[in-house]
Protein backbone atom coordinates (compact mmCIF):
# COMPACT_ATOMS: atom_id res chain seq x y z
CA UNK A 1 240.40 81.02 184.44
CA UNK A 2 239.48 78.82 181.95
CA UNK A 3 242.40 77.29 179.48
CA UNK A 4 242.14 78.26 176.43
CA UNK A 5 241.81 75.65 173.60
CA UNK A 6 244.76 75.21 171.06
CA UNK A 7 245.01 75.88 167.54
CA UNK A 8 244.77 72.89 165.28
CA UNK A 9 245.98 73.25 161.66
CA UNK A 10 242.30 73.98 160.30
CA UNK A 11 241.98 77.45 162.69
CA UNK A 12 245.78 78.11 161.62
CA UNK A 13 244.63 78.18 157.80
CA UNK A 14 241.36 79.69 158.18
CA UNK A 15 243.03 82.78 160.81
CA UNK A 16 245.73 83.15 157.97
CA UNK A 17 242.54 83.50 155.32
CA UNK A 18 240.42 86.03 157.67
CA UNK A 19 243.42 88.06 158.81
CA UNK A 20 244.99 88.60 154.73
CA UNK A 21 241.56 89.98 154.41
CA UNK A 22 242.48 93.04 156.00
CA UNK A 23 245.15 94.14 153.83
CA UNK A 24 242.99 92.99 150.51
CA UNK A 25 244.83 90.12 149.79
CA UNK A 26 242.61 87.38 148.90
CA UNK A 27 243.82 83.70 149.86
CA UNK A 28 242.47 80.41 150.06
CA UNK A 29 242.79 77.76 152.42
CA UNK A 30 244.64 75.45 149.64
CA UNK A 31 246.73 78.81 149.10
CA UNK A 32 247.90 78.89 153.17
CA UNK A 33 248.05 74.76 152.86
CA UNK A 34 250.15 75.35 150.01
CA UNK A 35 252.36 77.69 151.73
CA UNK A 36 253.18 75.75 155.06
CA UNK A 37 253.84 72.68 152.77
CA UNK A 38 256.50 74.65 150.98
CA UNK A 39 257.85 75.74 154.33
CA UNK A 40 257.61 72.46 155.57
CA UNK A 41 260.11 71.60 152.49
CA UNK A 42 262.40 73.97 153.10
CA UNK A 43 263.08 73.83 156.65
CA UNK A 44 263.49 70.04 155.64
CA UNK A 45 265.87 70.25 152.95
CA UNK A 46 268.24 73.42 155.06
CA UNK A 47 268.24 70.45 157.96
CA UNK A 48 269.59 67.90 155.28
CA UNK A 49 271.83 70.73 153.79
CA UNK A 50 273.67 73.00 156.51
CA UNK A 51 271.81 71.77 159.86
CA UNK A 52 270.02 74.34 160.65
CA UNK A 53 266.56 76.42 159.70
CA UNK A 54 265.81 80.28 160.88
CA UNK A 55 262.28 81.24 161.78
CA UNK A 56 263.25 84.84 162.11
CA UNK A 57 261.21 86.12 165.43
CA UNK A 58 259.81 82.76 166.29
CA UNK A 59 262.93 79.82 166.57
CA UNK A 60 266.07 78.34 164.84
CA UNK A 61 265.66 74.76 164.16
CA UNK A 62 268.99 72.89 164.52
CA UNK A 63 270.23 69.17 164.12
CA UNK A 64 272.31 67.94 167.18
CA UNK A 65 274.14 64.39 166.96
CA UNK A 66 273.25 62.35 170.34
CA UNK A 67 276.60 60.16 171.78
CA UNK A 68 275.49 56.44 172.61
CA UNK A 69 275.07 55.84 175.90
CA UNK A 70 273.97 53.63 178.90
CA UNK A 71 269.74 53.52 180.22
CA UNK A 72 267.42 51.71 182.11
CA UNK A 73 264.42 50.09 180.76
CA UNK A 74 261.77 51.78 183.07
CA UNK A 75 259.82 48.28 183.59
CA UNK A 76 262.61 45.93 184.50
CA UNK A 77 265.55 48.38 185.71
CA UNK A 78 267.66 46.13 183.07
CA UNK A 79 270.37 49.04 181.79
CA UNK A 80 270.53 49.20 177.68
CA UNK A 81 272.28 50.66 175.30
CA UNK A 82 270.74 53.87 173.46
CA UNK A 83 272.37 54.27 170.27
CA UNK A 84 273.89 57.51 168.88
CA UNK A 85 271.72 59.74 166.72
CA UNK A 86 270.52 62.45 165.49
CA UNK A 87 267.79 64.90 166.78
CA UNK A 88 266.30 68.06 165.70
CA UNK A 89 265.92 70.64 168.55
CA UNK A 90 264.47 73.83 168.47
CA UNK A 91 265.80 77.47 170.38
CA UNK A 92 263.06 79.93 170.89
CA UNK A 93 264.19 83.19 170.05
CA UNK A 94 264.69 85.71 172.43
CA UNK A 95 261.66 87.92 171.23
CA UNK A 96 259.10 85.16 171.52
CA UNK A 97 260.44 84.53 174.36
CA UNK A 98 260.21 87.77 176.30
CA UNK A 99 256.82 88.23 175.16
CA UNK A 100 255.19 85.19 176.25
CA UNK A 101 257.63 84.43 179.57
CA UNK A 102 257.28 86.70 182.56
CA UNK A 103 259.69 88.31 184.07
CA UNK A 104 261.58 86.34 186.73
């Protein structure tokens, strides 16, 4: 079976376009740009704020503080120190979850 190619962000605004058609609501592609930039603001500033972000069905974005600690530079074996800091990780939800993930 042949993979199937991804998504880039112009088939994400132009699916968003063709499928509002359906229920009569006309958008444009600046209109969908427009939105995901806004979203793209939010989920930024609830990060900054309380930490965490809430794509109901799809994830939670959350920020997680990383301890310093000891590594290896993968070229010369010589250990380093990684500093502390802070990451943003992301938990699937459930839902997507089961519907995408087989059964094990």
């Amino acid at each position: 079976m042949a993979a199937a190619r991804k998504m880039g962000k112009t088939e994400l605004f132009a699916h968003f376009v063709e499928h509002m058609e359906q229920f009569d609501i006309t958008l444009r592609r600046g209109d969908v740009r427009a939105f995901f930039d806004e979203l793209q603001q939010l989920c930024e500033q609830q990060l900054q704020d309380s930490g965490e972000f809430t794509l109901p069905g799809i994830a939670k974005l959350v920020l997680q503080k990383r301890e310093a600690r000891m590594g290896r530079n993968p070229a010369t074996g010589e250990a380093i120190e990684i500093p502390a800091k802070q990451v943003v990780k992301a938990r699937i939800a459930k839902q997507l979850k089961d519907a995408v993930l087989p059964e094990a």
